[in-house]
Protein backbone atom coordinates (compact mmCIF):
# COMPACT_ATOMS: atom_id res chain seq x y z
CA UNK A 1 -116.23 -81.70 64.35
CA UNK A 2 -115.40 -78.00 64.04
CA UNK A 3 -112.39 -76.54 62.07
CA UNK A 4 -110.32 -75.84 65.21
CA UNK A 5 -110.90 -79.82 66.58
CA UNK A 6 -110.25 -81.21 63.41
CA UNK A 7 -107.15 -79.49 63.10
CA UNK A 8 -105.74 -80.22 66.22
CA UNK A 9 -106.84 -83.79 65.67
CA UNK A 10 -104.61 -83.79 62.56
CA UNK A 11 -101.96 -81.99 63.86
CA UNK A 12 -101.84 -84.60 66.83
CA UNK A 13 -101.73 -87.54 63.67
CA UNK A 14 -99.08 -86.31 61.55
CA UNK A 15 -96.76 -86.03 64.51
CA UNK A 16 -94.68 -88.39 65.59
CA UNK A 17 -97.32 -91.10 66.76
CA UNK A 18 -97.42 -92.29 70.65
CA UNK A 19 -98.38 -95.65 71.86
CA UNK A 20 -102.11 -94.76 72.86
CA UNK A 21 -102.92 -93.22 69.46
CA UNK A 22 -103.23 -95.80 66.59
CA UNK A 23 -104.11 -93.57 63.97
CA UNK A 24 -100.81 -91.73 64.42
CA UNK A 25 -98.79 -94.61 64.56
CA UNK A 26 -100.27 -96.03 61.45
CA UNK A 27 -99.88 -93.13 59.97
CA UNK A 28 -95.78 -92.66 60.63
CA UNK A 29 -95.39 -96.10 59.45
CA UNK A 30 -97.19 -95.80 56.26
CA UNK A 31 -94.58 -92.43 55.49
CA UNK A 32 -91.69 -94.26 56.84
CA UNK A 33 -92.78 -97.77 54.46
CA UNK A 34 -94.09 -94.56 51.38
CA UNK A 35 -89.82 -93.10 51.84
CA UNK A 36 -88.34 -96.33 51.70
CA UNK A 37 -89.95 -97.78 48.60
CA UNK A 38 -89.57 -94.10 46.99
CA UNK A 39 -86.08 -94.44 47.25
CA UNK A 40 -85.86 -97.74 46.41
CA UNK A 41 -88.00 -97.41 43.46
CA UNK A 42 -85.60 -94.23 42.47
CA UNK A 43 -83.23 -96.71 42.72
CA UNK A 44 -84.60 -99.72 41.09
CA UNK A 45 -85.73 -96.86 37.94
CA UNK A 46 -82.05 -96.48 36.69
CA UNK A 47 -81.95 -99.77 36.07
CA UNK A 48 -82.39 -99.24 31.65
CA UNK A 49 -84.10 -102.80 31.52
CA UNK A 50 -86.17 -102.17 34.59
CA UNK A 51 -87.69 -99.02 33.43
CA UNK A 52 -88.15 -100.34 30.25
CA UNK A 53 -90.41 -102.82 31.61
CA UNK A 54 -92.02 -101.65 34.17
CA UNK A 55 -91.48 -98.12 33.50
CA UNK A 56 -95.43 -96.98 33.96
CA UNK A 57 -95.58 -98.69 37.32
CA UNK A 58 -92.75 -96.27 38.41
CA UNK A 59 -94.90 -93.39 36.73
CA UNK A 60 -98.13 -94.23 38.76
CA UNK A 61 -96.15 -95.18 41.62
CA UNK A 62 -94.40 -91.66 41.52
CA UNK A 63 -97.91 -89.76 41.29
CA UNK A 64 -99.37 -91.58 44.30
CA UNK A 65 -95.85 -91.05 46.42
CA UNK A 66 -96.25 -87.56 44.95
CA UNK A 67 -99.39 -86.88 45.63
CA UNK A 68 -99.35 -88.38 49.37
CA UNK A 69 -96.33 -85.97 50.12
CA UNK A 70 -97.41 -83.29 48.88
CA UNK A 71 -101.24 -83.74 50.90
CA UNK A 72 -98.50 -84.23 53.69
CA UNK A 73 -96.65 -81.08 53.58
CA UNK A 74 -100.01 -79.29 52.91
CA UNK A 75 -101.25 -80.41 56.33
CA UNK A 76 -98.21 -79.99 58.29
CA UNK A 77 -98.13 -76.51 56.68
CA UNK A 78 -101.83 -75.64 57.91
CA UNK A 79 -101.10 -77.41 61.67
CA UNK A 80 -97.57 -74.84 61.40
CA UNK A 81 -99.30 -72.79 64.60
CA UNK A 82 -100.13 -76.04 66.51
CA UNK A 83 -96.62 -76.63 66.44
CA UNK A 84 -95.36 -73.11 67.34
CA UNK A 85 -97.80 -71.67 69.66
CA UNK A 86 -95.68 -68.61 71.07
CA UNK A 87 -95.97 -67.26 67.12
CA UNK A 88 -98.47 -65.45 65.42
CA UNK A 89 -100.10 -67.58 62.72
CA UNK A 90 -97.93 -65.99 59.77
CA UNK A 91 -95.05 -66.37 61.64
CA UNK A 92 -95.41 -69.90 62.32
CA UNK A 93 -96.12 -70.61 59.09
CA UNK A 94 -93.09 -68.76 57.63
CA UNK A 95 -90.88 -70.76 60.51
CA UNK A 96 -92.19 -73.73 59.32
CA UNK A 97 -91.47 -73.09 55.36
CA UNK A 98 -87.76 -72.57 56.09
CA UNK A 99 -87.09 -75.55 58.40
CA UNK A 100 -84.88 -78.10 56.95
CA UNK A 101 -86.90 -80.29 56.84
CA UNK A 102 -89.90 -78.89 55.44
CA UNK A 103 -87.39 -77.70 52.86
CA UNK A 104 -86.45 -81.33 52.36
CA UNK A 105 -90.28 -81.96 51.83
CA UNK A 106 -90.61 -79.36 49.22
CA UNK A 107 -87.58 -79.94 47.38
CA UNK A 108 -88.20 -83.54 47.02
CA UNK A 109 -91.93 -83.03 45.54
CA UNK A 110 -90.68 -80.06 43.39
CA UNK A 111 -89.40 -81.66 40.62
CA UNK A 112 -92.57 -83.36 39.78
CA UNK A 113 -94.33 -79.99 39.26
CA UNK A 114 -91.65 -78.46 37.14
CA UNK A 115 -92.72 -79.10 33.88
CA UNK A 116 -95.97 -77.16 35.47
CA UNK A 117 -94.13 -74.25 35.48
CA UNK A 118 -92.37 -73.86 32.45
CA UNK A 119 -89.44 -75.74 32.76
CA UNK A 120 -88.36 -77.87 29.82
CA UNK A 121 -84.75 -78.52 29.82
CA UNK A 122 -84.74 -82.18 29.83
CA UNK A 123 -81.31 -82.12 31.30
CA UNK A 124 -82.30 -79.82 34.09
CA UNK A 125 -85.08 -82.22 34.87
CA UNK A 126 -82.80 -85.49 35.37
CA UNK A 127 -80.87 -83.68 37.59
CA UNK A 128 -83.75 -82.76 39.47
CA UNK A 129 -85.21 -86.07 39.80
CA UNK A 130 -82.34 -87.15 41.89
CA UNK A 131 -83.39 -84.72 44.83
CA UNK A 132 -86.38 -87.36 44.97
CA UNK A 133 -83.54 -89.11 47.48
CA UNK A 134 -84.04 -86.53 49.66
CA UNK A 135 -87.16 -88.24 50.86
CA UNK A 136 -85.09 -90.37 53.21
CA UNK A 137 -84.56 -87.20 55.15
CA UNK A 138 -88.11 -87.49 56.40
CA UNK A 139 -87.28 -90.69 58.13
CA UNK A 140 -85.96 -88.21 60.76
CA UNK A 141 -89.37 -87.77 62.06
CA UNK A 142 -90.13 -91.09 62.79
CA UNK A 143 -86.75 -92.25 64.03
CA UNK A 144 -85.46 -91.62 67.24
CA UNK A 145 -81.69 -92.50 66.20
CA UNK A 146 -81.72 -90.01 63.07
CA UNK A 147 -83.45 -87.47 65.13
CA UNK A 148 -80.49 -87.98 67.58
CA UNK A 149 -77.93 -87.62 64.80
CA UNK A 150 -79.95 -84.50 63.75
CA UNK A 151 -79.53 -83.21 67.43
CA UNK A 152 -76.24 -83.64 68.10
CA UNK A 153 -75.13 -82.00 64.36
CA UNK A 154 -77.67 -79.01 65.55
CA UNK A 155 -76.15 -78.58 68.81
CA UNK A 156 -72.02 -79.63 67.61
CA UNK A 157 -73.16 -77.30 64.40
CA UNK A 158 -70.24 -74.36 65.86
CA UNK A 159 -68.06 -76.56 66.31
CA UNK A 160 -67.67 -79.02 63.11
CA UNK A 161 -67.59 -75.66 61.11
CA UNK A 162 -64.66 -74.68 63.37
CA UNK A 163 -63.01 -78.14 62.11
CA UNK A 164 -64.12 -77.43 58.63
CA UNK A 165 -62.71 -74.19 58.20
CA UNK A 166 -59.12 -75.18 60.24
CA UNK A 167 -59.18 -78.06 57.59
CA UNK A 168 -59.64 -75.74 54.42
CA UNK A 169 -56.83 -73.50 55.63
CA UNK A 170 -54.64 -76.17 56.43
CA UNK A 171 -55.64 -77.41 52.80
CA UNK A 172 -54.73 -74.39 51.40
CA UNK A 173 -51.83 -73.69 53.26
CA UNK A 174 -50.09 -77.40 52.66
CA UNK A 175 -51.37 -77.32 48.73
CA UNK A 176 -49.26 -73.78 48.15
CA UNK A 177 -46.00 -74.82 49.92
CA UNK A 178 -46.21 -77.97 48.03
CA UNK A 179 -46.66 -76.28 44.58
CA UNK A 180 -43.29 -74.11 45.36
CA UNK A 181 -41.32 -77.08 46.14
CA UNK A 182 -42.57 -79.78 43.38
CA UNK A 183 -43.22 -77.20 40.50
CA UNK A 184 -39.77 -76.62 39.07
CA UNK A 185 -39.04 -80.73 39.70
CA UNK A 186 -42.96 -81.70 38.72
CA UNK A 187 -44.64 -79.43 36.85
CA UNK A 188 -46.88 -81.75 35.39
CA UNK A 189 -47.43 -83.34 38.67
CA UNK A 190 -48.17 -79.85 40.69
CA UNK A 191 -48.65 -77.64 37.98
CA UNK A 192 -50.20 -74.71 39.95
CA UNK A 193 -52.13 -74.22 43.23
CA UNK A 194 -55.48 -75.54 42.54
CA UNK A 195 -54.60 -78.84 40.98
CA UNK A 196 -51.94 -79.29 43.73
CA UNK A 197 -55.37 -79.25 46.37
CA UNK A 198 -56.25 -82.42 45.35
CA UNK A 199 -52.90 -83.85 46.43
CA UNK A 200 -53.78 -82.03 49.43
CA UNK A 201 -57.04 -83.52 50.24
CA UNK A 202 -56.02 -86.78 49.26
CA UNK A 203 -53.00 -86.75 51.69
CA UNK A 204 -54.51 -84.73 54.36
CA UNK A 205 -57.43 -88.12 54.80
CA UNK A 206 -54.71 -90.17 54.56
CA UNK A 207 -55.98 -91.86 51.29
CA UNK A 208 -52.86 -92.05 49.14
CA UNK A 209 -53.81 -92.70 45.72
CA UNK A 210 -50.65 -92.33 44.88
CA UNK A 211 -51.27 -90.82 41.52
CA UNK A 212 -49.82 -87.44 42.45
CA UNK A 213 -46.65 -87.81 44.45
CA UNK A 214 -44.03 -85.37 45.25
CA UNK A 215 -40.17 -86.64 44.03
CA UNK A 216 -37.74 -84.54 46.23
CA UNK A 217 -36.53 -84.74 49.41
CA UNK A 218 -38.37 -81.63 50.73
CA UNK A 219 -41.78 -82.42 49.21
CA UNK A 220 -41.38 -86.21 50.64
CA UNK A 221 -41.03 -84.55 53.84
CA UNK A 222 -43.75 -81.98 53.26
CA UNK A 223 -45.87 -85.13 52.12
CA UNK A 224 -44.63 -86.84 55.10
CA UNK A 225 -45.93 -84.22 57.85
CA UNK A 226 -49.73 -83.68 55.92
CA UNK A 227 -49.93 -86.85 56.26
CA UNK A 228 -49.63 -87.13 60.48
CA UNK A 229 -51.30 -83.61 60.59
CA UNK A 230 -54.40 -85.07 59.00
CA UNK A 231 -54.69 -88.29 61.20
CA UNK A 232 -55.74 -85.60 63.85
CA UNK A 233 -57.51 -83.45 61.40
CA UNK A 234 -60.02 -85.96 60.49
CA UNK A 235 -60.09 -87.42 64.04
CA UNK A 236 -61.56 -84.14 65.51
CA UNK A 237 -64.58 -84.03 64.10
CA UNK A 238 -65.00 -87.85 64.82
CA UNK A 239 -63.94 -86.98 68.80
CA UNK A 240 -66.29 -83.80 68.46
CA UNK A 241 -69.73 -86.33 67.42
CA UNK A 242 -68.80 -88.87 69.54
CA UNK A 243 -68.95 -86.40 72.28
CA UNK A 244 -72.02 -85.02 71.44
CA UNK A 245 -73.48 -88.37 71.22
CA UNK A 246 -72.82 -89.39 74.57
CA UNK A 247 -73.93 -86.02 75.59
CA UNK A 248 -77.14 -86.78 74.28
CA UNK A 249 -77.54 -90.21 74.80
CA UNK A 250 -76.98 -89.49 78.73
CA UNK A 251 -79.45 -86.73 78.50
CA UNK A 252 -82.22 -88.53 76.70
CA UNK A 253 -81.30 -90.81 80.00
CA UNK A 254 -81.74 -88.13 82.53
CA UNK A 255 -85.17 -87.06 80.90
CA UNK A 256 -86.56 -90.27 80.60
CA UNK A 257 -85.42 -90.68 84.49
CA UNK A 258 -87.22 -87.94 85.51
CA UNK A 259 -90.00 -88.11 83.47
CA UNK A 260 -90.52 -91.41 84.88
CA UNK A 261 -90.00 -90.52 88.36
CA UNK A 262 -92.33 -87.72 88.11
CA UNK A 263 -95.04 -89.89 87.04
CA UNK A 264 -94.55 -92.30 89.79
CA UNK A 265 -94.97 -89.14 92.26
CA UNK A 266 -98.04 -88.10 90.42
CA UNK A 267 -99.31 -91.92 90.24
CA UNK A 268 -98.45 -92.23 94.24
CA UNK A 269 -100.03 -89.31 94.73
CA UNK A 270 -103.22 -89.65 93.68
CA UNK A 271 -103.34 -93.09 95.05
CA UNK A 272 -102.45 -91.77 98.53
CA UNK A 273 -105.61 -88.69 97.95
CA UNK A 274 -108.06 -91.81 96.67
CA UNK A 275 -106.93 -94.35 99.64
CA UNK A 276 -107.52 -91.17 101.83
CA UNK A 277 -110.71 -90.85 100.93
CA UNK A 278 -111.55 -94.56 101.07
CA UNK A 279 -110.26 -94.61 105.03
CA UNK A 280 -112.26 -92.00 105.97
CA UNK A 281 -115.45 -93.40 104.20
CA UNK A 282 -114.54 -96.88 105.73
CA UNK A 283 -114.02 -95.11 109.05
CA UNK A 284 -117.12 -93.50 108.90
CA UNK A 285 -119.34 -96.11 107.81
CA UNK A 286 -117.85 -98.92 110.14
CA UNK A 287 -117.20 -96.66 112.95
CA UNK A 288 -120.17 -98.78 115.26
CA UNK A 289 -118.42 -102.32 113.99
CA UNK A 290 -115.16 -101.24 115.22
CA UNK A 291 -116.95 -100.49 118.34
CA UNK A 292 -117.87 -104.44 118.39
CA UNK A 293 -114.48 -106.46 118.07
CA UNK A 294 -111.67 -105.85 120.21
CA UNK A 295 -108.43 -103.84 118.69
CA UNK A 296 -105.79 -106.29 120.04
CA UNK A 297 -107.31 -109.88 119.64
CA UNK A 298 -110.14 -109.33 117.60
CA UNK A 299 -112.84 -110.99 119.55
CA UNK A 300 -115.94 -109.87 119.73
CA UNK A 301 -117.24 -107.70 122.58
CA UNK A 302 -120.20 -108.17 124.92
CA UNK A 303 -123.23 -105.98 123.45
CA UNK A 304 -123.67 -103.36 126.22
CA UNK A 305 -127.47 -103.26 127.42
């Protein structure tokens, strides 16, 4: 097997796996059953008896998950033109490096090789560890539902920020007239803008803790209309995914309609070009027997001397 067969072949394993190729398919589910005990073993690790006792399990565990991801993002790396063909080879690689979720990849294997380069602040180092949940990110390959939520996030991307940022001014907004009205009445309460936000945000989701409350007449009322203004607030991003869900949903529909009917065309085709080819074989070959038996009854004609 030459280099460029052998890397198409692994190119076409690492993929997302289809029904005819077992060695993909095996493959995805040995990453997708690698991710889940990862996490769970991240998990199960914080545990202080738990890594106590079986703390050099999770230590050989973490160099073989380790050490499988990282042979993983090596090879998905060096298969980077396979997957973008209209790009020169740099290029592809380079697009590769900075999708999410090859950035997911490499920032869930990086804090293993820190201490490789230098870095010793223990503290610094905890923290890291915890990006080691980011493996469940690279479920998305292998799942059609969390590649659909991925989708419709991509695609509703312009529009959630559009929520986002209407939210954080209306935060802002709400948090400063609520700081003139409560301060001279509350100043402990809503001492100045920024600590007044958190009033905000907890009012604007309609959470109420109720440890911040405002205690005259026109902050009630202030608190009052938030309140209603963020039922709709935090329903249009909700309206704005379920939209793009059914969007998707219907055209992952209309895809797999077509892609279905297509193949029956193709399929009917060539069965029409192969029984064409059988009749006039048959016709050929049998032409004299045809000749014998007659085309209405069947019976068999008198042999003509």
């Amino acid at each position: 097997m030459n280099y460029s067969t052998l890397r198409i072949r692994i190119y076409t394993i690492i993929e997302r796996g289809e029904k005819h190729d077992k060695k993909s398919i095996y493959f995805d589910y040995f990453i997708i059953i690698l991710v889940i005990l990862s996490v769970i073993s991240t998990i199960w690790e914080s545990y202080p008896e738990a890594n106590k006792n079986y703390g050099k399990y999770f230590h050989w565990f973490e160099l073989f998950s380790i050490s499988i991801f990282t042979i993983e993002y090596l090879l998905r790396l060096w298969t980077a033109p396979l997957k973008f063909p209209h790009l020169s080879t740099w290029k592809a690689y380079l697009k590769y490096i900075f999708s999410f979720i090859a950035l997911v990849d490499l920032i869930a294997i990086l804090p293993f090789y820190l201490p490789f380069l230098g870095v010793s602040d223990l503290r610094l180092l905890r923290m890291m560890r915890l990006l080691r949940l980011l493996r469940v990110f690279k479920l998305n390959r292998y799942s059609r539902a969390l590649n659909l939520v991925y989708d419709v996030l991509k695609e509703k991307g312009e529009e959630l920020i559009t929520t986002v940022f209407f939210a954080l001014i209306l935060l802002l907004v709400s948090s400063t007239l609520m700081y003139y009205v409560e301060h001279e009445t509350n100043p402990k309460g809503f001492p100045n803008i920024i600590a007044t936000l958190w009033w905000a945000v907890v009012t604007l989701t309609t959470v109420g803790y109720g440890d911040v409350v405002p205690v005259t007449m026109l902050g009630k009322i202030l608190n009052g209309a938030t309140a209603l203004i963020g039922i709709g607030v935090v329903a249009l991003p909700t309206s704005i995914l379920s939209a793009g869900f059914l969007e998707k949903v219907e055209e992952r529909k209309r895809l797999e309609k077509e892609r279905k009917t297509q193949l029956e065309k193709q399929l009917l085709q060539e069965l029409r070009e192969r029984n064409g080819e059988t009749e006039e074989e048959n016709e050929n070959s049998n032409h004299s027997a045809h000749l014998c038996y007659c085309p209405h009854c069947g019976g068999k004609l008198p042999e003509m001397g």
